[in-house]
N, C-alpha and C. Protein backbone atom coordinates (compact mmCIF):
# COMPACT_ATOMS: atom_id res chain seq x y z
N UNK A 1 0.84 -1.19 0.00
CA UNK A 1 0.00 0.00 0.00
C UNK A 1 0.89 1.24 0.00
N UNK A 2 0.53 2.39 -1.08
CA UNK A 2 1.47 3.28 -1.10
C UNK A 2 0.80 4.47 0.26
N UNK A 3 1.53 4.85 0.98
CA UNK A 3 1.98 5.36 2.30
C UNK A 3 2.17 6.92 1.73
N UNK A 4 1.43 8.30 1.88
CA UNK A 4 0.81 9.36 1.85
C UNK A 4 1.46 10.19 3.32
N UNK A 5 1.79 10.06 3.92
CA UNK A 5 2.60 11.12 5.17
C UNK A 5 2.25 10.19 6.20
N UNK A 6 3.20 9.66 7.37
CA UNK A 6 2.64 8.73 8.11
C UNK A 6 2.75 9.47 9.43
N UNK A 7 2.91 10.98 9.40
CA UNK A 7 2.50 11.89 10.61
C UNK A 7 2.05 12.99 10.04
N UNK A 8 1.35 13.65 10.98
CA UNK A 8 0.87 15.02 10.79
C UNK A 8 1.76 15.52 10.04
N UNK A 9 2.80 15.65 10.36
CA UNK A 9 3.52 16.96 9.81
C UNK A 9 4.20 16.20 8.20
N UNK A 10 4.12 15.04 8.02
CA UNK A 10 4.55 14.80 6.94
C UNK A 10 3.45 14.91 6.09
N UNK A 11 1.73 14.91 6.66
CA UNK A 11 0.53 15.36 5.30
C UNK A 11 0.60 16.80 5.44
N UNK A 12 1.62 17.74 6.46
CA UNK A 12 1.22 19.24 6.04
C UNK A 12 2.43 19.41 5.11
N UNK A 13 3.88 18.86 5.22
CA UNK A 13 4.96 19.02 4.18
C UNK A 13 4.63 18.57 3.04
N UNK A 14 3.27 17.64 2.58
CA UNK A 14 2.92 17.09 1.47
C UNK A 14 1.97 18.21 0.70
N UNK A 15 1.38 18.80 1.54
CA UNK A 15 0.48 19.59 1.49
C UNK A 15 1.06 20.81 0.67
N UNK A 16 2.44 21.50 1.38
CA UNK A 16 2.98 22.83 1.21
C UNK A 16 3.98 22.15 0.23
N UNK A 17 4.89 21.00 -0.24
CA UNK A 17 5.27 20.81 -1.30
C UNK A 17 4.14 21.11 -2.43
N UNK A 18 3.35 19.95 -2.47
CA UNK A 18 2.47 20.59 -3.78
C UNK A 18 2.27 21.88 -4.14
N UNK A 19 1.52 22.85 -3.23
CA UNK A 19 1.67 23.89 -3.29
C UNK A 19 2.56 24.96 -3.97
N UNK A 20 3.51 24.22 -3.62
CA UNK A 20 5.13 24.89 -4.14
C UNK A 20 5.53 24.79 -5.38
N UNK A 21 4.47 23.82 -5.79
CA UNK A 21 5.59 23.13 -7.03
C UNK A 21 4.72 23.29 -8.26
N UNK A 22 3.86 24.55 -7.82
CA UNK A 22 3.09 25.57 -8.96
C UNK A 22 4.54 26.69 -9.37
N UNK A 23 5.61 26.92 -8.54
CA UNK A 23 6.49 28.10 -8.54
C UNK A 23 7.34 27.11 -10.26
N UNK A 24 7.09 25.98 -9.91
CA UNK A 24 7.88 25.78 -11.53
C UNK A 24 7.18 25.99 -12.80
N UNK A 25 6.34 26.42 -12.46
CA UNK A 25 5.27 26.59 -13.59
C UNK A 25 5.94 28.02 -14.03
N UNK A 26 6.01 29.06 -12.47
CA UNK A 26 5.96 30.40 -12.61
C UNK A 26 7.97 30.46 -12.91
N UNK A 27 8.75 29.50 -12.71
CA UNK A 27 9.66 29.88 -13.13
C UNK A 27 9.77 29.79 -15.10
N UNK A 28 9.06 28.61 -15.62
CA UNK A 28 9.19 28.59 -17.19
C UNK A 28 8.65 30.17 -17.25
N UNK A 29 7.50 30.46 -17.22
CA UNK A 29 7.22 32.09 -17.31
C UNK A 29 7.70 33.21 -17.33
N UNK A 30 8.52 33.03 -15.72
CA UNK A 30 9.58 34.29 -16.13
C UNK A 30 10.69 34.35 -17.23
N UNK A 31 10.86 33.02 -17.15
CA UNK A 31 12.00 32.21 -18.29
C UNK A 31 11.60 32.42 -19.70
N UNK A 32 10.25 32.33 -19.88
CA UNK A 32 9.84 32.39 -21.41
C UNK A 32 10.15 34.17 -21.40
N UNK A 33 9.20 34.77 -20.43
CA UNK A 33 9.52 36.53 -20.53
C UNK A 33 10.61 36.93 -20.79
N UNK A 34 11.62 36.28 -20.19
CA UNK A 34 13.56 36.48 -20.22
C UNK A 34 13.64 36.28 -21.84
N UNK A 35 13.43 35.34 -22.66
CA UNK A 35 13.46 35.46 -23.88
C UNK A 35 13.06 36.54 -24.76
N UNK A 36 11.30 35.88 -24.42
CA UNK A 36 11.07 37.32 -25.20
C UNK A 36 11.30 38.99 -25.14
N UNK A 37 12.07 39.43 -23.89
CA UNK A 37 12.54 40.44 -23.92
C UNK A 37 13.59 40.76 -24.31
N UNK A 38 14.53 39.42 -24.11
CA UNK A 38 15.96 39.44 -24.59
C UNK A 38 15.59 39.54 -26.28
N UNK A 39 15.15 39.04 -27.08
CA UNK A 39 15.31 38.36 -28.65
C UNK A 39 14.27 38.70 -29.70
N UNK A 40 13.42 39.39 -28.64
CA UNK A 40 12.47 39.85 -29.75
C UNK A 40 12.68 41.47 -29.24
N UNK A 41 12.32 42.49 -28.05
CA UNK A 41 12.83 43.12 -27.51
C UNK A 41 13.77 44.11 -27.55
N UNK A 42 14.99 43.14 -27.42
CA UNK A 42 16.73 43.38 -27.17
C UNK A 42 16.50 44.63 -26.03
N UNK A 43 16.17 43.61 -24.58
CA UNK A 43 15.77 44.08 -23.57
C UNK A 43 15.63 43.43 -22.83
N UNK A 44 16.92 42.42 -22.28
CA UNK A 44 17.45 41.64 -21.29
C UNK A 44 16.93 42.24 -20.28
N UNK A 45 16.17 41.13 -19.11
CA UNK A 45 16.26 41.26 -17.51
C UNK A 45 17.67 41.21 -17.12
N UNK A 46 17.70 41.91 -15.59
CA UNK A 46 18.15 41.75 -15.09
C UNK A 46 18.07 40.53 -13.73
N UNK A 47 17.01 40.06 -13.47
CA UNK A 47 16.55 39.82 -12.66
C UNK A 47 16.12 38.19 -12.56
N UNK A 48 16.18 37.93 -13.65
CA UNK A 48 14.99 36.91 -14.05
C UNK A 48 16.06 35.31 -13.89
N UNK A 49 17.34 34.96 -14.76
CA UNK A 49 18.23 34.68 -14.09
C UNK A 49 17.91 33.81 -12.40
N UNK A 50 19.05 35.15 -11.79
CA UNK A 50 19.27 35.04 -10.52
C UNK A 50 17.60 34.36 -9.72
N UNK A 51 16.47 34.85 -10.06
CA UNK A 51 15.34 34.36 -9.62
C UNK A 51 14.88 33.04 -9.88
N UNK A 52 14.96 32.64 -11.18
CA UNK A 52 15.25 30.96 -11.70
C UNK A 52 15.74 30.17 -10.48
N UNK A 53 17.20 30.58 -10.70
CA UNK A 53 18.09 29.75 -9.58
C UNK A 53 17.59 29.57 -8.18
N UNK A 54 17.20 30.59 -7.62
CA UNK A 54 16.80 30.95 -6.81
C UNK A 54 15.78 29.89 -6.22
N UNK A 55 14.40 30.07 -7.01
CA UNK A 55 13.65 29.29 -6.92
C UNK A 55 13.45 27.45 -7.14
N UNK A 56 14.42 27.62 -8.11
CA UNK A 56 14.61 26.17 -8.39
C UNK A 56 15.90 24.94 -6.90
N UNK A 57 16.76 26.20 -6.68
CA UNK A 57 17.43 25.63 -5.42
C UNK A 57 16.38 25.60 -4.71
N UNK A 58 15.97 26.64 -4.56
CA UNK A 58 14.58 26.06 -2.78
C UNK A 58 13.80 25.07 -2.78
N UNK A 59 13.19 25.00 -4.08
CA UNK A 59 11.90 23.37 -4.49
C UNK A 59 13.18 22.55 -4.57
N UNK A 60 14.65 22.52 -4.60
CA UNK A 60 15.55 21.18 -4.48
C UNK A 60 15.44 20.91 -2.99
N UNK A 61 15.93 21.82 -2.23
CA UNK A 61 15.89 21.64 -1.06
C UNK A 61 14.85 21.32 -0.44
N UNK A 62 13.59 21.72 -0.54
CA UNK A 62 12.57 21.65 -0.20
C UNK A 62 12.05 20.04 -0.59
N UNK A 63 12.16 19.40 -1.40
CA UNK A 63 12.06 18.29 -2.11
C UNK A 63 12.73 16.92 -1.28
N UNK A 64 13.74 17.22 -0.49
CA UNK A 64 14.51 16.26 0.66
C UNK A 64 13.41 15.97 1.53
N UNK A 65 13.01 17.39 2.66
CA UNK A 65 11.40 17.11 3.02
C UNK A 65 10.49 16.03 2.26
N UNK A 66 9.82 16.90 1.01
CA UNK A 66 8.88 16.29 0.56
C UNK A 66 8.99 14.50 0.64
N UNK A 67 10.49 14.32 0.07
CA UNK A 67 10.54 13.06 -0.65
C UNK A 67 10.35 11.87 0.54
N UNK A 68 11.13 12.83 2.03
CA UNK A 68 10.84 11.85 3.10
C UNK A 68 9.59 11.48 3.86
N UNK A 69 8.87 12.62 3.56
CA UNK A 69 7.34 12.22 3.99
C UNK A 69 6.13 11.93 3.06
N UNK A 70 6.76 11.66 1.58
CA UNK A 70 5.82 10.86 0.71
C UNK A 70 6.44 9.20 0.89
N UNK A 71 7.43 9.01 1.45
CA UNK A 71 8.43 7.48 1.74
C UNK A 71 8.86 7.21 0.09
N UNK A 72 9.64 8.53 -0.19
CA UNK A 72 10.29 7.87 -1.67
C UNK A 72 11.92 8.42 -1.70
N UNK A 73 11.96 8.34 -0.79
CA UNK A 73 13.50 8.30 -0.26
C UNK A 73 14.24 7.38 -0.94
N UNK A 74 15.34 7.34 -1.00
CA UNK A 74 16.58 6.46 -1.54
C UNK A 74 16.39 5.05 -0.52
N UNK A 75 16.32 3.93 -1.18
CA UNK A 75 15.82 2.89 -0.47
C UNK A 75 16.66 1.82 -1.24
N UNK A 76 17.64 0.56 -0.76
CA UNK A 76 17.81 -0.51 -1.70
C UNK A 76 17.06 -1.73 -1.42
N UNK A 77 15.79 -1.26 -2.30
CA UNK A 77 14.50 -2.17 -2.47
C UNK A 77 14.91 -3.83 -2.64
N UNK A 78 15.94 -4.28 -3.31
CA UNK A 78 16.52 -5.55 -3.30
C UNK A 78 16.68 -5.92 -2.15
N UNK A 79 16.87 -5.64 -1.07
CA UNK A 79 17.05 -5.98 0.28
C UNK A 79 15.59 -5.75 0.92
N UNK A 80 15.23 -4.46 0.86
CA UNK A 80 14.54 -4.11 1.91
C UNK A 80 12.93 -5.06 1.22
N UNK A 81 12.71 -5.43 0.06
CA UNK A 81 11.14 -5.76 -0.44
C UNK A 81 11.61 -7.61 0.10
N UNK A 82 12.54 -8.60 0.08
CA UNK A 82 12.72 -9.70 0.01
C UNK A 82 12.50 -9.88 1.54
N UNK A 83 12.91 -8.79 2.87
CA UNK A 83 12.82 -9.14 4.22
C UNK A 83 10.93 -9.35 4.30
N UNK A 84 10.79 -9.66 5.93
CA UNK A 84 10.07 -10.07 6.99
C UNK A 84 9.59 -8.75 7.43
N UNK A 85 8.69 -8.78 7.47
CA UNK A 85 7.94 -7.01 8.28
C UNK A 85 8.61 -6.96 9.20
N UNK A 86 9.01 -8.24 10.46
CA UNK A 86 9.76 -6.95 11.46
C UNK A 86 10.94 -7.09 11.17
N UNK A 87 12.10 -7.81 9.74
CA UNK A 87 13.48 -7.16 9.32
C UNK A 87 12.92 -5.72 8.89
N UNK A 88 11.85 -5.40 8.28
CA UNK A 88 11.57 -4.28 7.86
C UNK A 88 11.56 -3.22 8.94
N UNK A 89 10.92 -3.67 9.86
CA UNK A 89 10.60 -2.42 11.01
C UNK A 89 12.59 -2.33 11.09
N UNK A 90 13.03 -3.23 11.69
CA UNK A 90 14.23 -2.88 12.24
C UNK A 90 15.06 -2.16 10.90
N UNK A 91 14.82 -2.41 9.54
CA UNK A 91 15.70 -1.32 8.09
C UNK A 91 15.11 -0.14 8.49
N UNK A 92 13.76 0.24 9.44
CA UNK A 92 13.25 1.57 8.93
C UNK A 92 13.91 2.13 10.13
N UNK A 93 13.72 1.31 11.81
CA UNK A 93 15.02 1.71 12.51
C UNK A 93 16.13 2.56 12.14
N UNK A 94 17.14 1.63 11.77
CA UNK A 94 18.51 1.70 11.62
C UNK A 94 18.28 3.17 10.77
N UNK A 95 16.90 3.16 9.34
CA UNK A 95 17.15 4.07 8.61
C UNK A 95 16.91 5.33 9.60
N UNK A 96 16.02 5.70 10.28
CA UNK A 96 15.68 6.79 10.83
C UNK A 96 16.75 7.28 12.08
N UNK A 97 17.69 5.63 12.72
CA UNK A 97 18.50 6.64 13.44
C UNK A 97 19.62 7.32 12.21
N UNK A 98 20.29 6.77 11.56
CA UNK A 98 20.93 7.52 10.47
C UNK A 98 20.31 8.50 9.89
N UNK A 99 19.47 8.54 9.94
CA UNK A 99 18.99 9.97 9.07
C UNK A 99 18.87 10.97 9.97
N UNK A 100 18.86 10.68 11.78
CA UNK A 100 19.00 11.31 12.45
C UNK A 100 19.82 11.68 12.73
N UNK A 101 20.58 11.46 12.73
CA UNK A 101 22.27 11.89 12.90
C UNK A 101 23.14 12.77 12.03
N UNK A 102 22.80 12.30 10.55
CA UNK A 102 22.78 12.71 9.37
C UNK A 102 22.13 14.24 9.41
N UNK A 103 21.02 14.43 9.62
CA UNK A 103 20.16 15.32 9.65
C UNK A 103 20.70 16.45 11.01
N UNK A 104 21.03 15.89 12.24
CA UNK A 104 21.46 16.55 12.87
C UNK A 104 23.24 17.56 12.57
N UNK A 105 23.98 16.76 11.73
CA UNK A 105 25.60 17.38 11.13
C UNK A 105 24.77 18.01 10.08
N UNK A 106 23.95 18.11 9.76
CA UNK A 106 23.55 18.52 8.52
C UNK A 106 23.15 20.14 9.05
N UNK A 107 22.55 19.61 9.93
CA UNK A 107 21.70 21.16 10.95
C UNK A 107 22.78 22.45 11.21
N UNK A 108 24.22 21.09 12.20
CA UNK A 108 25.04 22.18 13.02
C UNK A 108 25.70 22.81 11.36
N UNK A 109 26.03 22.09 10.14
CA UNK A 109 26.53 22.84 9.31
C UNK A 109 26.04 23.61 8.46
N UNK A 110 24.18 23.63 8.22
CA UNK A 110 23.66 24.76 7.69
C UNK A 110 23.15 25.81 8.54
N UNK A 111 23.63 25.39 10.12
CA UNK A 111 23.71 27.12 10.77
C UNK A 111 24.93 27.78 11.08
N UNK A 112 25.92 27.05 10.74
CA UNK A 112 27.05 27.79 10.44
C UNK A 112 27.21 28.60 9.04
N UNK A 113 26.72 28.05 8.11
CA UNK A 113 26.12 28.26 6.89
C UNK A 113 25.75 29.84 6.87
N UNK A 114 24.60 29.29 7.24
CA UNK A 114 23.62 30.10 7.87
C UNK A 114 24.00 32.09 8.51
N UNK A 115 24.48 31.65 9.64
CA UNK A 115 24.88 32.32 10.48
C UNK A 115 26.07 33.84 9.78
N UNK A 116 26.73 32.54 9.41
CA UNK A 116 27.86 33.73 8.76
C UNK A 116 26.91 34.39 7.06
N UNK A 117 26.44 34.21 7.02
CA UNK A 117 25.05 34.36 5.95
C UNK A 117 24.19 35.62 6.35
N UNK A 118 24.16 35.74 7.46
CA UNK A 118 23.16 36.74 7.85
C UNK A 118 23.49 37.46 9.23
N UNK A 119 24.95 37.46 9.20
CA UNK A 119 25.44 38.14 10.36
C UNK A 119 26.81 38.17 10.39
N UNK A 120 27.45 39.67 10.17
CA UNK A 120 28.45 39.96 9.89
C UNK A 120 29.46 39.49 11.40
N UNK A 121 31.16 39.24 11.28
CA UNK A 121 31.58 39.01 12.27
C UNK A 121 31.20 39.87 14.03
N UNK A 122 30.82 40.93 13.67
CA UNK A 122 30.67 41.46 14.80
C UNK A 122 29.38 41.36 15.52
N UNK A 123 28.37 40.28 14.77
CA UNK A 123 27.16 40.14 15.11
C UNK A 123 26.24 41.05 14.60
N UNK A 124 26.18 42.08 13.94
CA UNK A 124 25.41 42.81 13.50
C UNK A 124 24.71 42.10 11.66
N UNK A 125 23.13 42.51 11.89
CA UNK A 125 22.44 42.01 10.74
C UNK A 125 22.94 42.13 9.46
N UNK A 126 23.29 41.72 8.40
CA UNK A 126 23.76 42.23 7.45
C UNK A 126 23.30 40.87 6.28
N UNK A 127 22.94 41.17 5.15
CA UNK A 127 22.60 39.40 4.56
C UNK A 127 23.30 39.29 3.96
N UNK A 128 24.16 38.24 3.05
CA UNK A 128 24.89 37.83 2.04
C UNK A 128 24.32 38.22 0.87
N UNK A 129 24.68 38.61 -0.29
CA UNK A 129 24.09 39.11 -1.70
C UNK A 129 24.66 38.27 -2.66
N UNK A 130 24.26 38.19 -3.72
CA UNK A 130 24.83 37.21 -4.65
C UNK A 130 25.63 38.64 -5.09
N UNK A 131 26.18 39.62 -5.62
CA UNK A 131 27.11 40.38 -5.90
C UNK A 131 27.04 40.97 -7.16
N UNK A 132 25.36 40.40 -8.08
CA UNK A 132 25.69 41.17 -9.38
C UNK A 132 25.14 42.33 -9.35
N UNK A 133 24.93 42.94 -10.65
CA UNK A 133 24.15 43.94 -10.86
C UNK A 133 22.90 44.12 -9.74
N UNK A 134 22.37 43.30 -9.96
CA UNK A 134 20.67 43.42 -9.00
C UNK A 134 21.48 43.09 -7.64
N UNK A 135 21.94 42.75 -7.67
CA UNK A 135 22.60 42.27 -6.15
C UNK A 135 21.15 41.66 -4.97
N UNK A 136 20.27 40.91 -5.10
CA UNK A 136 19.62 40.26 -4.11
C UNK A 136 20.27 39.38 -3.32
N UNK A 137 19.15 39.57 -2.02
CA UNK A 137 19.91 39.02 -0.82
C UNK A 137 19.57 37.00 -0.82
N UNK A 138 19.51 36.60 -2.31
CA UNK A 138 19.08 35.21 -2.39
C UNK A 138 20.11 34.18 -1.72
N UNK A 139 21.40 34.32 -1.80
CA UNK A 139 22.14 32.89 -0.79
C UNK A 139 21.78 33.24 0.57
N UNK A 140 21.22 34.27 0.74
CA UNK A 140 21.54 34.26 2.58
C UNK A 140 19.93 33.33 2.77
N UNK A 141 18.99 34.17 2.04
CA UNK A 141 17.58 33.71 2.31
C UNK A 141 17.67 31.84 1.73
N UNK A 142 18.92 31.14 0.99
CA UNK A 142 18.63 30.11 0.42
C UNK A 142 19.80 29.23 1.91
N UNK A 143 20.59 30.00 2.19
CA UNK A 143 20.95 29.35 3.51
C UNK A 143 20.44 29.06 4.44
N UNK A 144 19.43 30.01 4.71
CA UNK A 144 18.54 30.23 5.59
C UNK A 144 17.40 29.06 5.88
N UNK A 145 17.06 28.69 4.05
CA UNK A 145 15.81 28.04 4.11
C UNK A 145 16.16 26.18 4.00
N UNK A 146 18.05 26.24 3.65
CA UNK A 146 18.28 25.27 3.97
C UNK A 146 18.09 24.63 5.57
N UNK A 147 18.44 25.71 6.10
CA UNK A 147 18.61 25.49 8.08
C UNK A 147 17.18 24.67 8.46
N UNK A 148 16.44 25.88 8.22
CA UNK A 148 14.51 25.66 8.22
C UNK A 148 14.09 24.11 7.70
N UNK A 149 14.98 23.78 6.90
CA UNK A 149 13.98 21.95 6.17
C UNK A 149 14.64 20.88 6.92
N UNK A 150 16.21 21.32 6.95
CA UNK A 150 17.13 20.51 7.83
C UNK A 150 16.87 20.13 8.94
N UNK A 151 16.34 21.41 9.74
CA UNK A 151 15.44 21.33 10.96
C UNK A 151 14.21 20.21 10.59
N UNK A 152 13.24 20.79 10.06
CA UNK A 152 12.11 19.87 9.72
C UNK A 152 12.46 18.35 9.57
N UNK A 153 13.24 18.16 8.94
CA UNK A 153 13.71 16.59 8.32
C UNK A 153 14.05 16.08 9.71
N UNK A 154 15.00 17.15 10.27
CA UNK A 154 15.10 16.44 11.64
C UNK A 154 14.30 15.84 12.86
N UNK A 155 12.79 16.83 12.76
CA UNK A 155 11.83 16.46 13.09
C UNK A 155 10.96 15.06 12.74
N UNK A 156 11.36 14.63 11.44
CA UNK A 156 10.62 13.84 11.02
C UNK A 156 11.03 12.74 11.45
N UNK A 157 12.69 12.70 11.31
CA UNK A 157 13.25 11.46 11.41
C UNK A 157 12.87 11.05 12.86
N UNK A 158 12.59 11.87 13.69
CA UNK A 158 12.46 11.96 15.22
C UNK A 158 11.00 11.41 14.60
N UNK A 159 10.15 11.69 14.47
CA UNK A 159 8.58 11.35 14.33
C UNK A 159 8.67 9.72 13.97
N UNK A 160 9.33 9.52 12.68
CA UNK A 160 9.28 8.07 12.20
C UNK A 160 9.67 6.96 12.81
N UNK A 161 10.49 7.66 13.85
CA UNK A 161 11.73 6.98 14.45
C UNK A 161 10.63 6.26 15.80
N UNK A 162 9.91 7.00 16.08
CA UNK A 162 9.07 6.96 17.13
C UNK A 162 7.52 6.19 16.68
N UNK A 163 7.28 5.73 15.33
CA UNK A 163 6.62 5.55 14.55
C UNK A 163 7.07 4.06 14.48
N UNK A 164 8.51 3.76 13.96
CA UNK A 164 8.98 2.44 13.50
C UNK A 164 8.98 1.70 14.94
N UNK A 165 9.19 2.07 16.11
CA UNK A 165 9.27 1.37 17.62
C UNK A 165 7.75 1.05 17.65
N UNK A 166 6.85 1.89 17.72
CA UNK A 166 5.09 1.59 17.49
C UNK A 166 4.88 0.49 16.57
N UNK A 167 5.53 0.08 15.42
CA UNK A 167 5.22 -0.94 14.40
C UNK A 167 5.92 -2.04 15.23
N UNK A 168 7.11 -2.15 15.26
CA UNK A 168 7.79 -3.04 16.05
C UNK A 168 7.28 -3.61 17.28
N UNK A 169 6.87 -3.07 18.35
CA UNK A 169 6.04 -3.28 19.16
C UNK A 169 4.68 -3.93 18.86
N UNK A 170 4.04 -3.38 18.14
CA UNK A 170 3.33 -3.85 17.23
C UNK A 170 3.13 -5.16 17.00
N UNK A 171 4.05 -5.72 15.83
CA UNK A 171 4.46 -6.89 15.40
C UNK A 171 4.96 -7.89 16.20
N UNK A 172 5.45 -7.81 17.39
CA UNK A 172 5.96 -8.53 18.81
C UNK A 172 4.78 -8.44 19.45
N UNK A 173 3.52 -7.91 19.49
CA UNK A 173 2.36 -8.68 19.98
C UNK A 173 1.69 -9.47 19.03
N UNK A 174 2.19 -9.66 17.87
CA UNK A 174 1.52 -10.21 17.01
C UNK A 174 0.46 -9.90 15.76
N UNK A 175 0.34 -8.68 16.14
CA UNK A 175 -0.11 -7.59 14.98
C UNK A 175 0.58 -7.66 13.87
N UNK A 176 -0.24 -6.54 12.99
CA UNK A 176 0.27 -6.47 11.54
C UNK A 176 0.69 -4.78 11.16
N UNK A 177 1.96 -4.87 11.24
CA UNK A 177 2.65 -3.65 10.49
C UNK A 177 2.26 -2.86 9.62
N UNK A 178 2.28 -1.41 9.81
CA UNK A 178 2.21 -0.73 8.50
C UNK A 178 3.37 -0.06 7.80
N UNK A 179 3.93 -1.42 7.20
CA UNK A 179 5.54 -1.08 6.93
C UNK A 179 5.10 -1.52 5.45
């Protein structure tokens, strides 16, 4: 049975991915506009570019979330489809403390990231700019929003993690898994 968010917060990250993933619609758009101003025009954005990237890094990042609370994560199905529901509970174990851990070095290094991103050495506010012409403050806000999912993911793995012991338990009274 295909498996839809197996906590709250993974049907609201399912929820606000979709949502999100109208912005690729709106990036071909600006992208088609970038043309036709450039080539029919000859009246290049400035802007349009740097906003692409922009947007398309965040739905990447954003997409780590998604992918872990739709359960289409990186999986080696040769192993994991041939086990026993509770070898399974214990792969989703092992997977969620690693992803916890993972997720946690992941955290302390996108708020270091982060940090020096949106706060000059002396502690005062200041954001990182990408440095061209338009100069927007997009790596600091894309550091930023790395920290924010990293966090989340971290949450999750904590949720699932607490989720796969419930199945396990589960299955040791003799029940049936929703693995």
């Amino acid at each position: 049975m295909e498996q839809h968010g197996r906590t709250r917060l993974d049907r609201w990250i399912l929820w606000v991915g979709n949502l999100l993933s109208l912005l690729f619609v709106f990036t071909v758009a600006i992208s088609f506009f970038e043309i036709l101003m450039r080539y029919l025009f000859n009246s290049p954005t400035i802007w349009v570019h740097e906003s692409a990237a922009f947007i398309g890094g965040s739905l990447f990042v954003i997409g780590g979330a998604y992918a872990l609370a739709n359960n289409k994560h990186v999986r080696v199905v040769l192993i994991y489809d041939q086990v026993s529901s509770r070898a399974r509970c214990y792969l989703n174990i092992f997977h969620s403390l690693a992803g916890l851990v993972f997720a946690g070095m992941l955290a302390y290094g996108a708020w270091m990231m982060a940090s020096s991103a949106w706060l000059s050495p002396l502690g005062e506010l200041r954001l990182e700019r990408s440095g061209s012409a338009w100069n927007p403050a997009f790596p600091a806000l894309l550091k930023a929003l790395i920290l924010l999912v990293v966090c989340v993911m971290f949450v999750q793995f904590l949720l699932h993690l607490l989720d796969d012991f419930r199945q396990l338990g589960r299955l040791k009274r003799g029940g049936k898994a929703d693995v």
